[in-house]
Protein backbone atom coordinates (compact mmCIF):
# COMPACT_ATOMS: atom_id res chain seq x y z
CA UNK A 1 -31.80 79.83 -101.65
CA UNK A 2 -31.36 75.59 -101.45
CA UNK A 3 -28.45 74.05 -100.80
CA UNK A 4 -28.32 72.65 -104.19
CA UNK A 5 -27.85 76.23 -105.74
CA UNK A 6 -24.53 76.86 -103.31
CA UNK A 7 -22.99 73.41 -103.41
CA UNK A 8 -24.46 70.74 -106.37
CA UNK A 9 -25.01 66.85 -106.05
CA UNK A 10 -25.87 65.07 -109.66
CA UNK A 11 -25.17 61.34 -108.47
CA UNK A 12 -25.27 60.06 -112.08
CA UNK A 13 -21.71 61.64 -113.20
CA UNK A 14 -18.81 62.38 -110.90
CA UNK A 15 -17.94 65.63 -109.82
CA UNK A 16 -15.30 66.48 -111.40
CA UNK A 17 -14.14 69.76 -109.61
CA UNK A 18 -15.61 72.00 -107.41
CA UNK A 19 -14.06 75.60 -107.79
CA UNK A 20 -15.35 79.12 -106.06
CA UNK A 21 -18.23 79.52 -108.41
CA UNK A 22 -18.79 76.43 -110.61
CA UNK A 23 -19.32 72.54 -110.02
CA UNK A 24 -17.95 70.46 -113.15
CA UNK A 25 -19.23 66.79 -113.65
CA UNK A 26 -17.79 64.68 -115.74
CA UNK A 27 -20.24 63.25 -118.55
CA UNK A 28 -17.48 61.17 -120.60
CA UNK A 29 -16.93 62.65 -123.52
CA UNK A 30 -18.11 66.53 -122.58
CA UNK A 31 -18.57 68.49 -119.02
CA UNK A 32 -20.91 69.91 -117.72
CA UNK A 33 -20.43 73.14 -116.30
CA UNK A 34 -23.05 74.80 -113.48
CA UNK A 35 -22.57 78.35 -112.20
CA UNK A 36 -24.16 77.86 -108.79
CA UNK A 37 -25.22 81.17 -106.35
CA UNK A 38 -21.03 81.03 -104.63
CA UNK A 39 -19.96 84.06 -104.64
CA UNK A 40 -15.60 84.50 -103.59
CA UNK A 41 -13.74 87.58 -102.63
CA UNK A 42 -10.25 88.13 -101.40
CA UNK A 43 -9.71 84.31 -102.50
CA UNK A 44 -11.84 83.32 -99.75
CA UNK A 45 -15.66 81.93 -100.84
CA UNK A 46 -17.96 83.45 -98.37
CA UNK A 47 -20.80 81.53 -96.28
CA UNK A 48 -23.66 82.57 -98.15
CA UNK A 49 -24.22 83.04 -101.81
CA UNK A 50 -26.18 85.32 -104.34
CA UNK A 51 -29.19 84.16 -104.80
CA UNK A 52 -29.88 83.81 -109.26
CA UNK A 53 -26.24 85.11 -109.45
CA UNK A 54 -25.69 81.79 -111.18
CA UNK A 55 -28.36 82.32 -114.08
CA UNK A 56 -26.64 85.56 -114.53
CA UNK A 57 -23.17 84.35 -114.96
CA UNK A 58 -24.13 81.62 -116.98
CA UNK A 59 -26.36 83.13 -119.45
CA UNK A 60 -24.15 86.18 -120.02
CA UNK A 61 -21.47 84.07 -120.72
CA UNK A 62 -23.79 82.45 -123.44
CA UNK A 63 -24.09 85.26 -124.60
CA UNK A 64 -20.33 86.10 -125.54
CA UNK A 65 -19.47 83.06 -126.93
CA UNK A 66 -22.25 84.05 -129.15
CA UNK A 67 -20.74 87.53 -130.06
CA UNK A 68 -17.09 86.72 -129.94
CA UNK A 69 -17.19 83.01 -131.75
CA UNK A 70 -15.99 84.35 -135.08
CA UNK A 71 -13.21 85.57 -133.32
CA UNK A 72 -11.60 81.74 -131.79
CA UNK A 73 -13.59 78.95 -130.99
CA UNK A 74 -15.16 78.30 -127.98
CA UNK A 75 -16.23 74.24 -125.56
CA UNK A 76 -19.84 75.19 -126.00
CA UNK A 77 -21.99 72.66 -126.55
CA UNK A 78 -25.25 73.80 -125.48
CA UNK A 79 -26.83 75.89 -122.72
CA UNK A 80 -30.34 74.80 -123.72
CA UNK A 81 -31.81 72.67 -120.88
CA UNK A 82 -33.73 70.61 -123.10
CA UNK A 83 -31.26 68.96 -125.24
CA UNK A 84 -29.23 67.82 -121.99
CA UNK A 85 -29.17 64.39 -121.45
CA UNK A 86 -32.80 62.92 -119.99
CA UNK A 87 -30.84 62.04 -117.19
CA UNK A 88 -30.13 66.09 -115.90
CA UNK A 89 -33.01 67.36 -116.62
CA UNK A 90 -34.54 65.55 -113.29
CA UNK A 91 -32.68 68.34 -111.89
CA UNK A 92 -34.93 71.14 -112.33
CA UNK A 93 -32.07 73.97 -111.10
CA UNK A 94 -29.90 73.39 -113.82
CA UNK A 95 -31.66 75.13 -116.24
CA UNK A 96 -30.38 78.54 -117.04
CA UNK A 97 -27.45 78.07 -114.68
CA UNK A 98 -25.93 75.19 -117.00
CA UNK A 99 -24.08 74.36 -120.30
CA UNK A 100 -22.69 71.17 -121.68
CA UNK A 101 -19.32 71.98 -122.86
CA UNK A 102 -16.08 69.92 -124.83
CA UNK A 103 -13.33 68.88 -122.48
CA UNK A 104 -10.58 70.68 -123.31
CA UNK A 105 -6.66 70.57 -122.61
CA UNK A 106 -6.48 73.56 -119.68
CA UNK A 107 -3.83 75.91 -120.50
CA UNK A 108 -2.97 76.90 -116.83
CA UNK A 109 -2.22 80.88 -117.45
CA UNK A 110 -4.76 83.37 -116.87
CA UNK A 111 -5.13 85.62 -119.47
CA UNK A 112 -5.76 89.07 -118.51
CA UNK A 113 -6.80 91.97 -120.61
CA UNK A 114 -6.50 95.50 -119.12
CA UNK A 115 -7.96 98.38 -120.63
CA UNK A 116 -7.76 100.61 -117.81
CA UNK A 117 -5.46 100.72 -114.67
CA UNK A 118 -6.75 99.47 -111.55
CA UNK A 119 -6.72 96.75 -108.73
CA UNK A 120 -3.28 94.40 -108.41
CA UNK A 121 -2.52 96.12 -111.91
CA UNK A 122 -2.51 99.41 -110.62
CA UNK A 123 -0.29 98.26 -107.30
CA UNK A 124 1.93 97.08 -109.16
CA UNK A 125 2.50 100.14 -111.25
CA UNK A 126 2.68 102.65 -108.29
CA UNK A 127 5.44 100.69 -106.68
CA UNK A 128 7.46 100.33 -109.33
CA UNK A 129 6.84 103.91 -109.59
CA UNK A 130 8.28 104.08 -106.13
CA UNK A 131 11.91 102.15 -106.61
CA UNK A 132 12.11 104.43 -109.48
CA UNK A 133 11.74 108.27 -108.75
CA UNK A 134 12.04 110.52 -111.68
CA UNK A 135 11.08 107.78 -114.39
CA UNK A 136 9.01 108.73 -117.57
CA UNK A 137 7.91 105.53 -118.16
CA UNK A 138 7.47 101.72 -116.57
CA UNK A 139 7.74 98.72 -116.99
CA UNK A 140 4.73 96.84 -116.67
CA UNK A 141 4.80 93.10 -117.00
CA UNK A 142 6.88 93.59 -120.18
CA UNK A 143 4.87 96.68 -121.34
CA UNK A 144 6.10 100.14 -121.34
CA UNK A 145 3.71 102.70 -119.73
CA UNK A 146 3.75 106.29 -119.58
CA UNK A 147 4.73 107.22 -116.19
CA UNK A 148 1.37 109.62 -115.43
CA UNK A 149 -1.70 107.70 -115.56
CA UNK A 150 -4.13 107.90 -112.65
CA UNK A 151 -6.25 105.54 -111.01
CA UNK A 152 -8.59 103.81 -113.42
CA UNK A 153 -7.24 105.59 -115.77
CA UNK A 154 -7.50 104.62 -119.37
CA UNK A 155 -4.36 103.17 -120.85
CA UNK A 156 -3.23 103.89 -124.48
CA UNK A 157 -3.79 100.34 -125.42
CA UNK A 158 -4.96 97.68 -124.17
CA UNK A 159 -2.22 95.40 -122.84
CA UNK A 160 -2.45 91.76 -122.10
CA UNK A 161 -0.85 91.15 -118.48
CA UNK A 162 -0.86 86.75 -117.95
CA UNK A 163 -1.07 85.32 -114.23
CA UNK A 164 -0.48 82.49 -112.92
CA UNK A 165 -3.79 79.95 -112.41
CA UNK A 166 -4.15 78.67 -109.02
CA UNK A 167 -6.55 76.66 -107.52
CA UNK A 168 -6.53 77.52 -104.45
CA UNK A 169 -4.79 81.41 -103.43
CA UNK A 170 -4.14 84.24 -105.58
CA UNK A 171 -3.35 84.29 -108.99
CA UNK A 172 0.00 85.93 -108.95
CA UNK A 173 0.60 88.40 -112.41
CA UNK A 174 3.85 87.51 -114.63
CA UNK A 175 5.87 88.92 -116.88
CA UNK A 176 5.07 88.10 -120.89
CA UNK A 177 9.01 86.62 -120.89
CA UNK A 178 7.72 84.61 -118.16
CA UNK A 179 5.06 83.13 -119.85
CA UNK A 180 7.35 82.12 -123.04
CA UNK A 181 9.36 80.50 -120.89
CA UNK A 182 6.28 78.75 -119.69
CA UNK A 183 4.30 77.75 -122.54
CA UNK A 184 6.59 79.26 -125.25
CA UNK A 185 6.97 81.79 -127.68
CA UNK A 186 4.43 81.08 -130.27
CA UNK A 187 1.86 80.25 -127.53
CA UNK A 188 2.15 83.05 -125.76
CA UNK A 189 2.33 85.03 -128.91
CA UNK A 190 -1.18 83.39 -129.91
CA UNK A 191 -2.83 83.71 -126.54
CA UNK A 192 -2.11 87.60 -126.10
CA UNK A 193 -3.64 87.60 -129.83
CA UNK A 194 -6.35 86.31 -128.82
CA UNK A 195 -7.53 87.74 -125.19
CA UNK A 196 -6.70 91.05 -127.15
CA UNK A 197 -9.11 90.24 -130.07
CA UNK A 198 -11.81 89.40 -127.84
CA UNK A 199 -11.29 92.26 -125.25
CA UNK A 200 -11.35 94.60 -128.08
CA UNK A 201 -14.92 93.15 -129.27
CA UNK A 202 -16.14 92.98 -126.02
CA UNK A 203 -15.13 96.80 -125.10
CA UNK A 204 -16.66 98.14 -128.24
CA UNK A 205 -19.84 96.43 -127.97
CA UNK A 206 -20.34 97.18 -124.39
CA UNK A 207 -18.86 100.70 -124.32
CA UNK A 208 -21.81 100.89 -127.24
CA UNK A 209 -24.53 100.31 -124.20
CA UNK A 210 -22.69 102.53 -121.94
CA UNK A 211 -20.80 100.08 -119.79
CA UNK A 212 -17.48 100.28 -119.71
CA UNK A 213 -14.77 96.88 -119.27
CA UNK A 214 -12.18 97.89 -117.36
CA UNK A 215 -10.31 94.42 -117.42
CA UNK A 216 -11.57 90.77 -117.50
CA UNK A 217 -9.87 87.58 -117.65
CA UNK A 218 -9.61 84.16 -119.86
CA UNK A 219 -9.01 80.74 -120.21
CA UNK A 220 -7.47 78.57 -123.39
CA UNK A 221 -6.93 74.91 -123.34
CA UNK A 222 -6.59 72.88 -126.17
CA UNK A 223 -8.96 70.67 -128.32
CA UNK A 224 -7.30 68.57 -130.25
CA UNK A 225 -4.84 70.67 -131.89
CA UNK A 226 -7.80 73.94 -131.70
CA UNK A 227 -6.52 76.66 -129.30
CA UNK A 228 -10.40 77.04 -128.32
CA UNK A 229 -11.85 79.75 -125.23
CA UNK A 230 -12.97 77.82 -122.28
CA UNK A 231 -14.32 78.53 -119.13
CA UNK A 232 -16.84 81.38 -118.23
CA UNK A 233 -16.47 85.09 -120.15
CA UNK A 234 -16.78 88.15 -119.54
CA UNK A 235 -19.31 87.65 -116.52
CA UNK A 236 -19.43 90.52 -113.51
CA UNK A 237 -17.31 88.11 -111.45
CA UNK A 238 -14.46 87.95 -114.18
CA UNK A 239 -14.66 91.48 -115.54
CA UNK A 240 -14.46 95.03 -114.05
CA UNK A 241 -17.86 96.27 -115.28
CA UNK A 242 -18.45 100.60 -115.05
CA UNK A 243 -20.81 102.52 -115.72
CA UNK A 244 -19.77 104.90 -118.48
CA UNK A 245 -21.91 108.14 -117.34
CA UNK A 246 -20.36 108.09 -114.01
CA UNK A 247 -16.88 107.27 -114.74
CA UNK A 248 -14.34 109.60 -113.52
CA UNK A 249 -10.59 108.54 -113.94
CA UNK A 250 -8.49 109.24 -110.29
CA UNK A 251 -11.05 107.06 -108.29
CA UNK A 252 -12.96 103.76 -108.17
CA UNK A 253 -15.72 104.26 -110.35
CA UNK A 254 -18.92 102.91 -109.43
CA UNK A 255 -19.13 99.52 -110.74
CA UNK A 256 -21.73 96.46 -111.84
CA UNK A 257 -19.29 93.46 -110.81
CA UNK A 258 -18.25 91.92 -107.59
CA UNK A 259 -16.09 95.35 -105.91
CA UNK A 260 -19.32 95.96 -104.14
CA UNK A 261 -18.59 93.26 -102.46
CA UNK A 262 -15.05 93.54 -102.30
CA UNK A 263 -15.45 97.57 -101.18
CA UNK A 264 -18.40 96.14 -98.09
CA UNK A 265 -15.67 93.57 -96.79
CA UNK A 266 -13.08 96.34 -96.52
CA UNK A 267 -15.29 98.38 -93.67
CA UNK A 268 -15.67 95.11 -91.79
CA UNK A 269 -12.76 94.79 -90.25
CA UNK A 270 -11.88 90.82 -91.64
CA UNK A 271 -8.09 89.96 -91.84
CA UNK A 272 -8.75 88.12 -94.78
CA UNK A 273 -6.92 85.01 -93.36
CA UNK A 274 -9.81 83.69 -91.54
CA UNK A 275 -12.96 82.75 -92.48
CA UNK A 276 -15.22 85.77 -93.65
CA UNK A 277 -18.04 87.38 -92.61
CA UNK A 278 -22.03 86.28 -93.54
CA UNK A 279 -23.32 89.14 -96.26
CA UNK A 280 -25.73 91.26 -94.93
CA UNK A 281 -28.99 91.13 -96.55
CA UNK A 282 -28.66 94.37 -97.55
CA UNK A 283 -25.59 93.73 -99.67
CA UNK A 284 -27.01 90.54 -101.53
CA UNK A 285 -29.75 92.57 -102.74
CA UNK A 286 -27.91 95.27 -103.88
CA UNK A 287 -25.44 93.18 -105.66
CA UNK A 288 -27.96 90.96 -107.65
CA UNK A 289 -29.60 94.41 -108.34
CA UNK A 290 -26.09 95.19 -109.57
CA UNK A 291 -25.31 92.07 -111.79
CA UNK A 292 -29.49 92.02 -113.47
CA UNK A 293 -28.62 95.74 -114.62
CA UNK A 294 -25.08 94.77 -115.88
CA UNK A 295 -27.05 92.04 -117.75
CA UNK A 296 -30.18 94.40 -118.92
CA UNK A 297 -27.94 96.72 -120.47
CA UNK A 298 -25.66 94.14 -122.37
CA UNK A 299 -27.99 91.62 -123.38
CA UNK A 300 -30.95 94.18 -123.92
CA UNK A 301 -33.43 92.08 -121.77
CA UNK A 302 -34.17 91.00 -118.39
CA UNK A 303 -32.91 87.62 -116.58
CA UNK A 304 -35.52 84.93 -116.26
C-alpha cells in the first residue's frame, strides 16, 4: 500500500479537508472527493489502512446514488476517471477511488436511520430501561419503543435517530426536539423524510440479496435552495451490513462492515484514549475479504 493511498497530495488544488477516510480538494466550482485505504474505529484512525478499501467505498457509494437518485438529489458529478480534469488524471490512484462532486451547503446533523437495535442505539435504550423499572415502553430520542426488544433486534419501524456531526470525537445522538430547535421544524421534518425514504430503498433492495442494513448514516447540505444527499452512502464503514442467513436477534450478528474491526480492538486491551494498535495482517485480509463480498452481493460483480 503507498503512502498516497493513506494520506493524498494533488498540488494543483488545495486540500480542502482531510477527515478519517476521505481527502477533499477544492477544484473551484466542484470538490473532489477521494476515499483513500484510512480506516477509523473508536474515533481514533488507526496506523495502517485497508488496502483497495477505498475503491470499495467509493464505487459502492456510486452505486446508491444511482439506485436512490429518484428519491432526492444527490453532489455527483462524475466518478468516471476519464472525464476528470487532464490535470488529475496524472494521478493514476484516483481512479475508482474518486468522484467530482457539487459543493454543497453542509447541514451539520447526522442523519441516522435504524432499522434494528444495536451499538450506541441499543445503550441508550437499556439504560433508560434501567432509571425506569417496570416501563412498557421508552422513549427513544423522541420515539416510543416497546419495552422488549433484544439485541439487534428488529424494530417495528424504522426510526430516524439525528446526532450531532463532529469533526473530531464522537458524534453524540439527539433528541428529534433537539434537532428543531437546531435547524427547525420543517427541516428536520424534511430530513427524517428523507434518510427514511432512502433507508427504506436501500433495506429492500439489499434484504433482496440477502444482506441485511441494520442502520447507516447521512449527510444533507444545501445547493442552492436543493436539499441534495452529500457525502458517501451506504458504504460498510457508514452502515451496519449482516448477513441475512446467519442473523439471529439477541446477539451481534456476523457482519460485512467495519465491527470486525471494532470486535478485534476489543480483545486487545487499548484504552481507546491513546493511540491504537497496528492491524494484524490477519485482520486486514479478512476485512477487505469482508467489504469485496458486501460489494459482490450488492452490486452483483466483483471490485476491480
Amino acid at each position: 500500500m503507498t503512502d498516497a493511498l493513506l494520506k493524498t497530495e494533488i498540488k494543483e488544488y488545495p486540500l480542502l479537508a482531510r477527515g478519517k477516510v476521505r481527502d477533499i480538494y477544492d477544484l473551484d466550482d466542484k470538490l473532489l472527493f477521494v476515499a483513500t485505504d484510512r480506516i477509523s474505529a473508536f474515533d481514533w484512525i488507526l496506523p495502517n489502512g485497508i488496502p483497495g478499501k477505498g475503491k470499495i467505498l467509493n464505487s459502492m457509494s456510486l452505486f446508491w446514488f444511482g439506485l436512490t437518485g429518484q428519491i432526492v438529489s444527490n453532489h455527483l458529478i462524475t466518478g468516471d476517471f476519464n472525464k476528470f480534469p487532464e490535470s488529475l488524471r496524472k494521478y493514476g490512484y484516483l481512479e475508482g477511488r474518486s468522484m467530482i462532486v457539487r459543493k454543497a451547503e453542509r447541514i451539520d446533523i447526522e442523519c441516522v436511520a435504524r432499522g434494528y437495535l444495536v451499538g450506541s442505539g441499543y445503550k441508550d435504550y437499556k439504560n433508560i430501561l434501567k432509571s425506569s423499572p417496570g416501563a412498557k415502553s421508552v422513549d427513544l430520542y423522541g420515539t416510543m419503543l416497546p419495552a422488549d426488544i433484544e439485541l439487534a433486534g428488529k424494530l417495528p419501524a424504522p426510526i430516524f435517530t439525528p446526532a450531532t456531526k463532529e469533526d473530531d470525537g464522537h458524534d453524540m445522538n439527539i433528541s428529534i426536539a433537539d434537532l428543531e430547535n437546531s435547524v427547525g421544524a420543517d427541516l428536520a421534518s424534511r430530513l427524517k423524510d428523507l434518510t427514511l425514504a432512502v433507508y427504506s430503498k436501500a433495506y429492500e433492495y439489499a434484504y433482496s440479496k440477502g444482506i441485511i442494513i441494520a442502520d447507516t448514516k447521512f449527510e444533507f447540505g444545501f445547493i442552492g435552495d436543493e436539499l441534495t444527499l452529500i457525502d458517501e452512502i451506504l458504504s460498510p464503514d457508514s452502515s451496519r451490513f449482516w448477513p441475512l442467513d446467519s442473523y439471529r436477534p439477541g446477539s451481534n450478528p456476523p457482519s460485512f462492515d467495519k465491527q470486525f474491526i471494532r470486535d478485534y480492538l476489543d480483545t486487545t486491551g487499548w484504552d481507546k484514549n491513546s493511540a491504537p494498535p497496528v492491524l494484524p495482517e490477519k485482520i486486514i485480509v479478512n476485512t477487505l475479504e469482508k467489504y469485496k463480498l458486501a460489494y459482490k452481493i450488492l452490486v452483483g460483480k466483483d471490485i476491480d
